[in-house]
PDB file of N, CA and C in Angstrom:
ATOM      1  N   UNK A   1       5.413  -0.613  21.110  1.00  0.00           N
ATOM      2  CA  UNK A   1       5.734  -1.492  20.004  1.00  0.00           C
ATOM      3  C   UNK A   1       4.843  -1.134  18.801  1.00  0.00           C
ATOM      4  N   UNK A   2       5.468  -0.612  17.230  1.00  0.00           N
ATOM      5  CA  UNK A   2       4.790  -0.418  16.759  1.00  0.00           C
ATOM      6  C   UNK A   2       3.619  -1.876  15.636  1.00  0.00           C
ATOM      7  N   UNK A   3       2.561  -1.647  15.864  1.00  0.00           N
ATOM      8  CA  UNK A   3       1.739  -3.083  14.901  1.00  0.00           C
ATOM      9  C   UNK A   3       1.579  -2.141  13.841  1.00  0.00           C
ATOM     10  N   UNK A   4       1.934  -2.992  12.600  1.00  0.00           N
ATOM     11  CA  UNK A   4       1.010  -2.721  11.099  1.00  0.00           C
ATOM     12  C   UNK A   4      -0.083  -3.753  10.681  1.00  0.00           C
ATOM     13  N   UNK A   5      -1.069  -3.097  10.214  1.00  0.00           N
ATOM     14  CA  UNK A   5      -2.192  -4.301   9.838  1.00  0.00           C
ATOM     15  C   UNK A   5      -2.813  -3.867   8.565  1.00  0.00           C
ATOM     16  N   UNK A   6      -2.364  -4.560   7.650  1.00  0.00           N
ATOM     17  CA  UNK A   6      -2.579  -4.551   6.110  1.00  0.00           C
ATOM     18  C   UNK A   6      -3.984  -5.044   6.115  1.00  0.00           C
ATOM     19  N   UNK A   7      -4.680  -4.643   5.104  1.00  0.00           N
ATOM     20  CA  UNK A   7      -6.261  -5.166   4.885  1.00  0.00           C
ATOM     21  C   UNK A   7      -6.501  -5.153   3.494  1.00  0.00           C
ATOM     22  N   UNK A   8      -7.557  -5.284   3.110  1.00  0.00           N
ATOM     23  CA  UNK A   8      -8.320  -5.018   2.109  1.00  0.00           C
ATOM     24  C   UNK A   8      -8.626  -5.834   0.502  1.00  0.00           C
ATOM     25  N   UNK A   9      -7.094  -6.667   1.257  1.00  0.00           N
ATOM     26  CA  UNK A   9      -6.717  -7.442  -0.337  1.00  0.00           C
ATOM     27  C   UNK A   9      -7.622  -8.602  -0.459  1.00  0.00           C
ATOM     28  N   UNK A  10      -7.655  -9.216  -1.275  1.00  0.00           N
ATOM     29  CA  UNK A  10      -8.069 -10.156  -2.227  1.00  0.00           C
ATOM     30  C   UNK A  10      -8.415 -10.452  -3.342  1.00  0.00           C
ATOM     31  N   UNK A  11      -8.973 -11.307  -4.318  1.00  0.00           N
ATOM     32  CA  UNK A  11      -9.174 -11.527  -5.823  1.00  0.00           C
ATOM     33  C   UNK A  11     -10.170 -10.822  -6.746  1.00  0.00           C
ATOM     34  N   UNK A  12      -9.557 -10.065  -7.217  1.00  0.00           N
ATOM     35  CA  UNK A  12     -10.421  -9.596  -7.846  1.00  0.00           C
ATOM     36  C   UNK A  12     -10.266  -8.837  -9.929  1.00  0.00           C
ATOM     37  N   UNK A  13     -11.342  -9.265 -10.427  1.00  0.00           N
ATOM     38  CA  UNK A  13     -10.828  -9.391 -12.116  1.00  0.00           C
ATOM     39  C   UNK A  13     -10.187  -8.091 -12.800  1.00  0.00           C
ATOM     40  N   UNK A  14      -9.675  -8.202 -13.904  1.00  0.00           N
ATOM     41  CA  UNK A  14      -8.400  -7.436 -14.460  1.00  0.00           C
ATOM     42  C   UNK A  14      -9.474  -6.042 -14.641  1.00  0.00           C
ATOM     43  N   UNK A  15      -9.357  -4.481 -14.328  1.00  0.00           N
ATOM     44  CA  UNK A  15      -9.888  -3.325 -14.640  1.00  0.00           C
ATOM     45  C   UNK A  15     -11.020  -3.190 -13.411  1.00  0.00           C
ATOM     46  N   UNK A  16     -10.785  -3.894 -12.168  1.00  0.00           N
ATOM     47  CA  UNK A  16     -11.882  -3.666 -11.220  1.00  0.00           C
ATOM     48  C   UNK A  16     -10.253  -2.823 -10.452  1.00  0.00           C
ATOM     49  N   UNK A  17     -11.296  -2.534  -8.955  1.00  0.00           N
ATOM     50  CA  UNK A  17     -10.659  -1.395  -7.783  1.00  0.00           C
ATOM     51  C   UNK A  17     -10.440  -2.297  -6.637  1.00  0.00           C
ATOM     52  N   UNK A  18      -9.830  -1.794  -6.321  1.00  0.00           N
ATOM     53  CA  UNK A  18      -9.643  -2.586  -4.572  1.00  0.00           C
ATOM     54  C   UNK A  18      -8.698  -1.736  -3.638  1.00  0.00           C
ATOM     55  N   UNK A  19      -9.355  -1.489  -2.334  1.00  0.00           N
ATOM     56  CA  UNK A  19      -8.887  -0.170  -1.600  1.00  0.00           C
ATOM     57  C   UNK A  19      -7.962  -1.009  -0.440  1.00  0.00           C
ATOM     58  N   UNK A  20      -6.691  -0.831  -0.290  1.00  0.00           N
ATOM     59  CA  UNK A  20      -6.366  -1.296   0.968  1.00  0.00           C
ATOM     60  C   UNK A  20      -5.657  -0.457   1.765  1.00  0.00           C
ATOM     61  N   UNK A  21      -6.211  -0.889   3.131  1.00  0.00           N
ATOM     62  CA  UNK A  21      -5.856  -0.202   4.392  1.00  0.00           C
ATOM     63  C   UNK A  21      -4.934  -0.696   4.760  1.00  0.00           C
ATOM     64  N   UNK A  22      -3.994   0.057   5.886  1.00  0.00           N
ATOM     65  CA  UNK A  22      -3.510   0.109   7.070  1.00  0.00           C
ATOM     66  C   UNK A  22      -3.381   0.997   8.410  1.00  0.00           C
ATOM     67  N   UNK A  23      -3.311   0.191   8.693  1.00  0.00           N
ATOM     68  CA  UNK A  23      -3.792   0.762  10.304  1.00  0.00           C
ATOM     69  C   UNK A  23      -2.653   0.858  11.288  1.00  0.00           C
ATOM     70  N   UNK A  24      -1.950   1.544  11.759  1.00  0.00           N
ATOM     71  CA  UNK A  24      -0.562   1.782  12.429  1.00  0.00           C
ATOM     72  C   UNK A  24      -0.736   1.727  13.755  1.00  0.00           C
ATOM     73  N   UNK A  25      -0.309   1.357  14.553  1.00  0.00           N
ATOM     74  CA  UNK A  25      -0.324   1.776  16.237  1.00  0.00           C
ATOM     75  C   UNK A  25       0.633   1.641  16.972  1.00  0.00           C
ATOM     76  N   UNK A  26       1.088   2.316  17.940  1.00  0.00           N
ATOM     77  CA  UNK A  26       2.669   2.140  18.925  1.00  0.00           C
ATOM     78  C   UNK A  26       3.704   3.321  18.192  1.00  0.00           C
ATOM     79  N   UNK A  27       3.016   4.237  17.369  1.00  0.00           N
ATOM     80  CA  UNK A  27       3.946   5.155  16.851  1.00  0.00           C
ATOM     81  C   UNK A  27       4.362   5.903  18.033  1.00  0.00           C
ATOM     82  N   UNK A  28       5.303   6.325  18.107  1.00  0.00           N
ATOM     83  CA  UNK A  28       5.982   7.327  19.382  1.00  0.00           C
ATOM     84  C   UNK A  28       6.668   8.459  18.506  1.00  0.00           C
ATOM     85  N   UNK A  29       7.372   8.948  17.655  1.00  0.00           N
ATOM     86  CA  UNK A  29       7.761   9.406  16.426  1.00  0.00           C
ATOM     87  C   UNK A  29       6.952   9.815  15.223  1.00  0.00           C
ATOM     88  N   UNK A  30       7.167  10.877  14.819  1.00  0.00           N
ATOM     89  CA  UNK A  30       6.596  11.370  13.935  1.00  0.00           C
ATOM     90  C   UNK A  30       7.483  11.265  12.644  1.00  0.00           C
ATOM     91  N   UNK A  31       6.569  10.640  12.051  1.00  0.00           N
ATOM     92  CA  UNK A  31       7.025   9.955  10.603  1.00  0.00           C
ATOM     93  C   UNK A  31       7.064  10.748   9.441  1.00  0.00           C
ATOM     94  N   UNK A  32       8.121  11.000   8.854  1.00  0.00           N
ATOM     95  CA  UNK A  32       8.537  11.717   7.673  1.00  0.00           C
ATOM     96  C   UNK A  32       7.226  11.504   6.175  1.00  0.00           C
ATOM     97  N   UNK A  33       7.411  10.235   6.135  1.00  0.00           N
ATOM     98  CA  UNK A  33       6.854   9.517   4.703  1.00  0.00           C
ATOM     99  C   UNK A  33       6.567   7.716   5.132  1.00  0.00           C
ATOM    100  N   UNK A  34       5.650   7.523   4.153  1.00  0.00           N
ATOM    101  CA  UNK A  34       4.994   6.325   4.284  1.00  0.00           C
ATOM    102  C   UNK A  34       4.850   5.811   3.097  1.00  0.00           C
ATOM    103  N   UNK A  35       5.095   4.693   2.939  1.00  0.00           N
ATOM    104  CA  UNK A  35       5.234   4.007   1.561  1.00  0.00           C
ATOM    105  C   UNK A  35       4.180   2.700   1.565  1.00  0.00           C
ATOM    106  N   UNK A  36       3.893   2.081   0.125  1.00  0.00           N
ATOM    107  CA  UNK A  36       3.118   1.293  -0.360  1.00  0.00           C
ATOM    108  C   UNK A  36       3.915   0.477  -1.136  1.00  0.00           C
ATOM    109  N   UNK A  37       4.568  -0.737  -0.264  1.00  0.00           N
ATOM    110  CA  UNK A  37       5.486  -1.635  -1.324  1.00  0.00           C
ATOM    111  C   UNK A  37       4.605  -3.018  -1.466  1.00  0.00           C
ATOM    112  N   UNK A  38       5.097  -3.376  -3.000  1.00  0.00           N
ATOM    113  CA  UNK A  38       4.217  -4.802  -3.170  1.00  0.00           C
ATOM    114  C   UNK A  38       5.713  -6.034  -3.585  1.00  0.00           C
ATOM    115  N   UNK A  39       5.365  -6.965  -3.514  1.00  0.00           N
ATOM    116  CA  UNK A  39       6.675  -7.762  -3.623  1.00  0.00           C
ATOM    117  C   UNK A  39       5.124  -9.290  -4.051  1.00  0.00           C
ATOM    118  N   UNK A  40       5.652  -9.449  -5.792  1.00  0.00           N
ATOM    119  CA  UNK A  40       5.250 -10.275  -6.561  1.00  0.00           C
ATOM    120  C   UNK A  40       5.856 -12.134  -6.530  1.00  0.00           C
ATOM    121  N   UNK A  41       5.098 -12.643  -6.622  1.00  0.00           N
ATOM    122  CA  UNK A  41       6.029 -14.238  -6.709  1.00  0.00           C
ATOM    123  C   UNK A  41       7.329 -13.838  -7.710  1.00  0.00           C
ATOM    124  N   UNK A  42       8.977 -14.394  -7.035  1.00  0.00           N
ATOM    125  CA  UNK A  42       9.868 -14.471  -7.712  1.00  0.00           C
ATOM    126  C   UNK A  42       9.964 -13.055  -8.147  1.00  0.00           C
ATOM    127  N   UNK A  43      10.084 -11.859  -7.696  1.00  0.00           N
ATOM    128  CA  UNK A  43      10.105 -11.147  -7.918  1.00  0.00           C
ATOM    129  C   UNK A  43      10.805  -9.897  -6.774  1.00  0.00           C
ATOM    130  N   UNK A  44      11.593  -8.824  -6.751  1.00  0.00           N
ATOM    131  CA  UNK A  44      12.094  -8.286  -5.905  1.00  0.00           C
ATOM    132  C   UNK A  44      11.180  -7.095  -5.346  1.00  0.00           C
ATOM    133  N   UNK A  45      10.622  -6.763  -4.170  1.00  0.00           N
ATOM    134  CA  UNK A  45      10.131  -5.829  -3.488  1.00  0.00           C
ATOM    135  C   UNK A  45       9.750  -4.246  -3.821  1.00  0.00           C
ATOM    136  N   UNK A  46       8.999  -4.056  -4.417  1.00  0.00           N
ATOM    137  CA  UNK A  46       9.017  -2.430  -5.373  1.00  0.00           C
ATOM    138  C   UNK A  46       8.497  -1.917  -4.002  1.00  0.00           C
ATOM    139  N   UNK A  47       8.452  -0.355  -3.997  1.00  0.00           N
ATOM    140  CA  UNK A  47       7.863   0.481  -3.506  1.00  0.00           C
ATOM    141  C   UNK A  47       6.882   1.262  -4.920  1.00  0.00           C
ATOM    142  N   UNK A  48       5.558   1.041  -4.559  1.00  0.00           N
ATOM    143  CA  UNK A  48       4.867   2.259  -5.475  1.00  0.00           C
ATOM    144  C   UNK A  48       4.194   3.065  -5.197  1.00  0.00           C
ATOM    145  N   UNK A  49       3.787   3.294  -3.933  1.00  0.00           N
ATOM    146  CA  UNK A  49       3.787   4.495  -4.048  1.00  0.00           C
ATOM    147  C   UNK A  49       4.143   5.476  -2.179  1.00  0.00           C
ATOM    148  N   UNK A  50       4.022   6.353  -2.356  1.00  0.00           N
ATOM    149  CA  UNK A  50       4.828   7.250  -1.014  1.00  0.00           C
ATOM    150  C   UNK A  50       3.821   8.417  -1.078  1.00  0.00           C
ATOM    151  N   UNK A  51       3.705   8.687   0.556  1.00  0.00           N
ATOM    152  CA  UNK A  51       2.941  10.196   0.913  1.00  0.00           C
ATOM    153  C   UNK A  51       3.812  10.799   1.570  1.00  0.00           C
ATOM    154  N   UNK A  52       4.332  11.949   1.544  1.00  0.00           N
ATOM    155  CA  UNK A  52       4.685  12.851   2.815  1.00  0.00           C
ATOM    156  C   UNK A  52       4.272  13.546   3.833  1.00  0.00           C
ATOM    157  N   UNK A  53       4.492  13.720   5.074  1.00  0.00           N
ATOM    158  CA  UNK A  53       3.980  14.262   6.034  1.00  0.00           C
ATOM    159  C   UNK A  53       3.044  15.407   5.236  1.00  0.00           C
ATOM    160  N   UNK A  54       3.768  16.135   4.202  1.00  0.00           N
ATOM    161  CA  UNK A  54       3.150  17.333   3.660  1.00  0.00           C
ATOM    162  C   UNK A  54       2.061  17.459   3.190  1.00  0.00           C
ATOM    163  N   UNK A  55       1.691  16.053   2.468  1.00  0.00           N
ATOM    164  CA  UNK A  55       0.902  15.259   1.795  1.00  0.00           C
ATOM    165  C   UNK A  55       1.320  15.546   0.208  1.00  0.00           C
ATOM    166  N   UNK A  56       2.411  14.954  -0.232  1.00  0.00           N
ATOM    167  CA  UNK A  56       3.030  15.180  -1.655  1.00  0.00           C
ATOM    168  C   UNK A  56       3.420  13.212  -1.777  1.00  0.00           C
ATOM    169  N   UNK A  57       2.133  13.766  -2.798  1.00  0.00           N
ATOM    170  CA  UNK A  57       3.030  11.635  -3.278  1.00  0.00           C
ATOM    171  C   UNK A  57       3.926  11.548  -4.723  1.00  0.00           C
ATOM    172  N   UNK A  58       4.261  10.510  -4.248  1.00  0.00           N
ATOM    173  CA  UNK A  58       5.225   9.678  -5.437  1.00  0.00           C
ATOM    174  C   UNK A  58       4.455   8.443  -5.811  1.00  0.00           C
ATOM    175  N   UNK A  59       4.675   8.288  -7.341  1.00  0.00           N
ATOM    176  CA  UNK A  59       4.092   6.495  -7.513  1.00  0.00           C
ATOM    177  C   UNK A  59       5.399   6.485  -8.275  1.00  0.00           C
ATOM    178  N   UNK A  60       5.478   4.722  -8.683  1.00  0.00           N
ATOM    179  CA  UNK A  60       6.058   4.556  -9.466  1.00  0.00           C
ATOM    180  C   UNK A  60       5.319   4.591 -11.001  1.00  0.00           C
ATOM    181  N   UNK A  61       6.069   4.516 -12.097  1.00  0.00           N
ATOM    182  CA  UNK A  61       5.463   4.729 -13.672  1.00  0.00           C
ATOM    183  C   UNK A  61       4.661   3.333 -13.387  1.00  0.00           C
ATOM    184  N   UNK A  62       4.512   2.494 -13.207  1.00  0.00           N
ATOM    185  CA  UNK A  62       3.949   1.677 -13.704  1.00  0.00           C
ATOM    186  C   UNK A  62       2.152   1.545 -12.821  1.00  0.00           C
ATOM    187  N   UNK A  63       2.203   2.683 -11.972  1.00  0.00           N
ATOM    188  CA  UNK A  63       1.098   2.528 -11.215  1.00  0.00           C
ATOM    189  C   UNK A  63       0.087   4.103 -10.931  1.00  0.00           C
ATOM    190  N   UNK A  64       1.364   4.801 -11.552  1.00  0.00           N
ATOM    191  CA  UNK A  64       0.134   6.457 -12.084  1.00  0.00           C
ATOM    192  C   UNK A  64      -0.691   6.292 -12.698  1.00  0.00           C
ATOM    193  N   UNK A  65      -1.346   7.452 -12.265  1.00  0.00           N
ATOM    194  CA  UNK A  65      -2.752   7.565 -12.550  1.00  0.00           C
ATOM    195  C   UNK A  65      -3.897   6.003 -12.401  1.00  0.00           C
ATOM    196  N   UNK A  66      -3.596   5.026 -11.665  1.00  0.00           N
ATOM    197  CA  UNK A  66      -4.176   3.951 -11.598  1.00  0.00           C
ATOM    198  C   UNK A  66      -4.247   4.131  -9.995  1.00  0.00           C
ATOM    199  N   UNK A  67      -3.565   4.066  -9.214  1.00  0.00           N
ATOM    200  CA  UNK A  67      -3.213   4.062  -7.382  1.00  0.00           C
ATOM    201  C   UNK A  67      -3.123   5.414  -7.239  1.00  0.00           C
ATOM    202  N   UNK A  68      -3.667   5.620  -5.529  1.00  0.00           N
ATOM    203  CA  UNK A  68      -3.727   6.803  -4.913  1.00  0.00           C
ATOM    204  C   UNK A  68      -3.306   6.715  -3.689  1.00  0.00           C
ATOM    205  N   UNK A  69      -2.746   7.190  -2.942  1.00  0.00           N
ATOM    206  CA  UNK A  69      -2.268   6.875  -1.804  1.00  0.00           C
ATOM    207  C   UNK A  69      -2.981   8.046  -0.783  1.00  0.00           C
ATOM    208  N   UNK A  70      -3.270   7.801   0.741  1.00  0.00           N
ATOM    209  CA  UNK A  70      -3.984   9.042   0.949  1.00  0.00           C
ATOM    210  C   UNK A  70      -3.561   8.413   2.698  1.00  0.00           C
ATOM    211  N   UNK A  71      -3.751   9.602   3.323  1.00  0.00           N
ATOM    212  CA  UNK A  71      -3.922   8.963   4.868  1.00  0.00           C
ATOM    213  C   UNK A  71      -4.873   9.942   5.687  1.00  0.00           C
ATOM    214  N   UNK A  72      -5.388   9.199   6.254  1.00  0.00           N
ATOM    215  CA  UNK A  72      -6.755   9.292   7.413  1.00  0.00           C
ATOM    216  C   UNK A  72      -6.021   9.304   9.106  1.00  0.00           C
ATOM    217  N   UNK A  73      -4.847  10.733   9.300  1.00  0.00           N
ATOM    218  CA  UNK A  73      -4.500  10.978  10.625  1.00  0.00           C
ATOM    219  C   UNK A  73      -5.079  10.721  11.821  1.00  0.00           C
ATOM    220  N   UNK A  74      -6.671  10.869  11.764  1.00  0.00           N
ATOM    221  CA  UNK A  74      -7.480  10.940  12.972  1.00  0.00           C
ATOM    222  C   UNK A  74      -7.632   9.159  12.938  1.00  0.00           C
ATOM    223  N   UNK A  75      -7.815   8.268  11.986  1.00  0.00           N
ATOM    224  CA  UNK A  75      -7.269   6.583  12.239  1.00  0.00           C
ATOM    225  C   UNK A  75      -5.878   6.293  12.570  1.00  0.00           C
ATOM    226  N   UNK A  76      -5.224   7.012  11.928  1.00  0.00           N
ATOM    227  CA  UNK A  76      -3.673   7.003  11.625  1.00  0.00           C
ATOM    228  C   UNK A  76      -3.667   5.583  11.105  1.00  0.00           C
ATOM    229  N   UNK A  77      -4.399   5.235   9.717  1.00  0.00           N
ATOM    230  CA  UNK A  77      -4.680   5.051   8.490  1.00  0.00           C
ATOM    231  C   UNK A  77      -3.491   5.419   7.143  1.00  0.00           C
ATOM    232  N   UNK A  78      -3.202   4.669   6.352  1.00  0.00           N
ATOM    233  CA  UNK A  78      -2.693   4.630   4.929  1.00  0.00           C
ATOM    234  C   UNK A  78      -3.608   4.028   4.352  1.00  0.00           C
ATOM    235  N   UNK A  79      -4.188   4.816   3.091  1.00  0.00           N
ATOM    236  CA  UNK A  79      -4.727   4.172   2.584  1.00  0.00           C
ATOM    237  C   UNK A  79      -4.368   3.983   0.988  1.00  0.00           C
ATOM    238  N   UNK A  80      -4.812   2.920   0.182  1.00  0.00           N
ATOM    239  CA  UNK A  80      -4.364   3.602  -1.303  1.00  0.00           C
ATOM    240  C   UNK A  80      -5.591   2.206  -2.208  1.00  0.00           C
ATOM    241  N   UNK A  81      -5.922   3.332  -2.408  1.00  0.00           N
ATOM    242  CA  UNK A  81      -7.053   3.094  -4.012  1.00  0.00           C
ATOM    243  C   UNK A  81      -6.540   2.859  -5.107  1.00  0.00           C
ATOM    244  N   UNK A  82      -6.605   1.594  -5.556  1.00  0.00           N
ATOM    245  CA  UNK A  82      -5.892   1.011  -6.904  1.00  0.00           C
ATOM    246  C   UNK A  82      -7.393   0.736  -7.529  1.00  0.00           C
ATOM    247  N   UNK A  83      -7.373   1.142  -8.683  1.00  0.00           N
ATOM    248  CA  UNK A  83      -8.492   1.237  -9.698  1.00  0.00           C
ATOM    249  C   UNK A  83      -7.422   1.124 -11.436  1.00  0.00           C
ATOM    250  N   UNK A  84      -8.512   0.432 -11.936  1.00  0.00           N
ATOM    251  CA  UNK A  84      -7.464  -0.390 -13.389  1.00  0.00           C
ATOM    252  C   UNK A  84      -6.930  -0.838 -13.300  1.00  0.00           C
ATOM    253  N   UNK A  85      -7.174  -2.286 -12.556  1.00  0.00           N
ATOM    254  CA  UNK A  85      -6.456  -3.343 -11.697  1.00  0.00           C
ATOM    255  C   UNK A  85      -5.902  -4.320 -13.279  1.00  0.00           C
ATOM    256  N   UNK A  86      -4.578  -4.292 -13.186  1.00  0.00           N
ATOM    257  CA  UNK A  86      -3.720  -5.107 -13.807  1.00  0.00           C
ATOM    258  C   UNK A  86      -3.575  -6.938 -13.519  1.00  0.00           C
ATOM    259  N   UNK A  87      -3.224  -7.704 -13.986  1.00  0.00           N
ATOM    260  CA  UNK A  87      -2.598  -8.860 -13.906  1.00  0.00           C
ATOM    261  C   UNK A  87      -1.730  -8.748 -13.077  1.00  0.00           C
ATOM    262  N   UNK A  88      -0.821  -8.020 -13.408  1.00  0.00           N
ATOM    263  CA  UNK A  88       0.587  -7.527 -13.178  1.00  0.00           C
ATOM    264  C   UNK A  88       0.537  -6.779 -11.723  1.00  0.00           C
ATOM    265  N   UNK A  89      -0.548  -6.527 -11.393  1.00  0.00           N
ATOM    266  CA  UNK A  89      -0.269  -5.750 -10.143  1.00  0.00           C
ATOM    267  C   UNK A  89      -0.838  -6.698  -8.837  1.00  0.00           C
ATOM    268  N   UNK A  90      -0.634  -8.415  -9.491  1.00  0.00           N
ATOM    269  CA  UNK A  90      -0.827  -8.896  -8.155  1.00  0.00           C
ATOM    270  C   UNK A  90       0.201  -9.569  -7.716  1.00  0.00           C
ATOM    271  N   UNK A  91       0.023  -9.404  -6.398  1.00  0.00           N
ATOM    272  CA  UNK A  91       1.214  -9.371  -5.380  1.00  0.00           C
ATOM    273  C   UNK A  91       0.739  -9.203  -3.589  1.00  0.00           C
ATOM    274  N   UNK A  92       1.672  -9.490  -2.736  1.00  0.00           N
ATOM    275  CA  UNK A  92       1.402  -9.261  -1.549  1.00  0.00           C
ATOM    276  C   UNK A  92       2.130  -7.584  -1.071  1.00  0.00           C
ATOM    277  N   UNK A  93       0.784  -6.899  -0.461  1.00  0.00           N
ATOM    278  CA  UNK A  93       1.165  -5.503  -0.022  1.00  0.00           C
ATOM    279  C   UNK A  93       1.471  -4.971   1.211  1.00  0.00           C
ATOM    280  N   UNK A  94       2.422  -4.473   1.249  1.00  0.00           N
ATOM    281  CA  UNK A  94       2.798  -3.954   2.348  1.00  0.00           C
ATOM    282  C   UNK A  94       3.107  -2.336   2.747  1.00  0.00           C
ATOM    283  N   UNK A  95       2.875  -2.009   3.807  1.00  0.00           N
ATOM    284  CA  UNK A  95       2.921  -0.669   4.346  1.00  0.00           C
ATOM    285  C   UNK A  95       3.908  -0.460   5.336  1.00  0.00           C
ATOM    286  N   UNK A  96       5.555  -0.596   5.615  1.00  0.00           N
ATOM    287  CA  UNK A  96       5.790  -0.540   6.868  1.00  0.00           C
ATOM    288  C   UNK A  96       6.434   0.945   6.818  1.00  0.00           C
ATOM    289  N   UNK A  97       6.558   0.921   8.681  1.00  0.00           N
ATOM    290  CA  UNK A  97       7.167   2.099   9.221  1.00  0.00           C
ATOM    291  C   UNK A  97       8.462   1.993   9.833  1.00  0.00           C
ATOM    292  N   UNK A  98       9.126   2.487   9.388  1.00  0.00           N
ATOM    293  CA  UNK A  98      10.562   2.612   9.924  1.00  0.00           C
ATOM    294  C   UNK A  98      11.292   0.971   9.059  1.00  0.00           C
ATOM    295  N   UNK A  99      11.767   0.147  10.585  1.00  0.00           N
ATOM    296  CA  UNK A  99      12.183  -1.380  10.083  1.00  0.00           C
ATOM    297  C   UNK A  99      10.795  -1.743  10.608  1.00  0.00           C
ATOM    298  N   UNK A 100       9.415  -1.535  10.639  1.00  0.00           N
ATOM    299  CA  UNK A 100       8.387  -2.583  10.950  1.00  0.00           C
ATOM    300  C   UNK A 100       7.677  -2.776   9.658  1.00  0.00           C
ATOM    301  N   UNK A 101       7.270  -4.284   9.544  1.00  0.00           N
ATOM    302  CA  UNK A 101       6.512  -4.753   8.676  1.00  0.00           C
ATOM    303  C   UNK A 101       5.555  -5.153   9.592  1.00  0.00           C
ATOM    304  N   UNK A 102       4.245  -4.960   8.647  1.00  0.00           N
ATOM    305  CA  UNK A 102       3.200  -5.973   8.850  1.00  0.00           C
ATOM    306  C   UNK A 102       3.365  -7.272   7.878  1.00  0.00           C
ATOM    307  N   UNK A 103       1.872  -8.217   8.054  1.00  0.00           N
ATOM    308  CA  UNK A 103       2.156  -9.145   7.462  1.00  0.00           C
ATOM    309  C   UNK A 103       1.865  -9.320   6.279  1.00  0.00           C
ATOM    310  N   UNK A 104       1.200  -7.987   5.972  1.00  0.00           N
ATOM    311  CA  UNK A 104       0.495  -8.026   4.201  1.00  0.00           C
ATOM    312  C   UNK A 104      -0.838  -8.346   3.996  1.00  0.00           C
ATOM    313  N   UNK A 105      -0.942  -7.614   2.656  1.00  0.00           N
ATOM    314  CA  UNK A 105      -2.676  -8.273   2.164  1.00  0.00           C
ATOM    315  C   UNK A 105      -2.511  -9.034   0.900  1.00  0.00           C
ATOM    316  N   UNK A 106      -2.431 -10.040   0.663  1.00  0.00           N
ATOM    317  CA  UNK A 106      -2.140 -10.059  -0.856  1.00  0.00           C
ATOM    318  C   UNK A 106      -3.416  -9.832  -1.596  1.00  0.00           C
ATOM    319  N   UNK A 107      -3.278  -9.547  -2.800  1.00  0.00           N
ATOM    320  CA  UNK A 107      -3.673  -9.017  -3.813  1.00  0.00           C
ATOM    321  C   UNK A 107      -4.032 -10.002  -5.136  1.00  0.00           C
ATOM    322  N   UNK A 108      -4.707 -10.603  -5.800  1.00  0.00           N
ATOM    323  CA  UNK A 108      -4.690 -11.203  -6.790  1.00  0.00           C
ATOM    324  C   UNK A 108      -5.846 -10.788  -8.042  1.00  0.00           C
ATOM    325  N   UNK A 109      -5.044 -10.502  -8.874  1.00  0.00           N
ATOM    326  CA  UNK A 109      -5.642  -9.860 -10.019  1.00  0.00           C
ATOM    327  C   UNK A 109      -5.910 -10.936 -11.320  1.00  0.00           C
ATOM    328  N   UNK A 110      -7.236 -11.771 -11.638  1.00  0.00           N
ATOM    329  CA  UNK A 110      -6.965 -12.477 -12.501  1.00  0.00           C
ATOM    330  C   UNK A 110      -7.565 -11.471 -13.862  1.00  0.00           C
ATOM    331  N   UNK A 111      -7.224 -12.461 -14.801  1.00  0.00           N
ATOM    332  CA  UNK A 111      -7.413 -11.793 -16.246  1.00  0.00           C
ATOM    333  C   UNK A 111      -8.508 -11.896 -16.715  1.00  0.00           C
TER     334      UNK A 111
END
């Protein structure tokens, strides 16, 4: 059974960093790509950013050059470093694999 376990989140002021983990386990399958979706109050579910097995990421525009996405195989770890923390970029985060979700870290960015 695969578990996701989101970490790292909590409050913190507008232009600070905050690193959050996840931690995967019960993989049986080797996973293509891994994504970093956040889903805001009243708001619909983004993905921002993606690694590939290859290690080639994607962000979305609104989170380049600010987020990094990276993974730590020997944890079998996602990780992603958000630095120039926005208003706008708080939200609850999620990492899943395949159809699994974890339960999230949320995130709160005040001004």
């Amino acid at each position: 059974q695969v578990q996701l376990v989101e970490s790292g989140g909590g409050l913190v002021q507008a232009g600070g960093s905050l690193r959050l983990s996840c931690a995967a386990s019960g993989i049986t399958e080797s996973v293509s790509a891994i994504g970093w979706y956040r889903q805001a109050p009243g708001k619909l579910r983004e993905l921002v950013a993606t690694i590939t097995r290859a290690g080639n990421t994607i962000y979305t525009d609104s989170v380049k050059g600010r987020f990094i996405i990276t993974t730590d195989n020997a944890k079998n770890t996602v990780n992603l470093q958000r630095n120039s923390l926005k208003p706008e970029d708080t939200a609850v985060y999620y990492c899943p694999i395949g159809v699994n979700w974890g339960q999230g870290t949320q995130v709160t960015v005040s001004s």
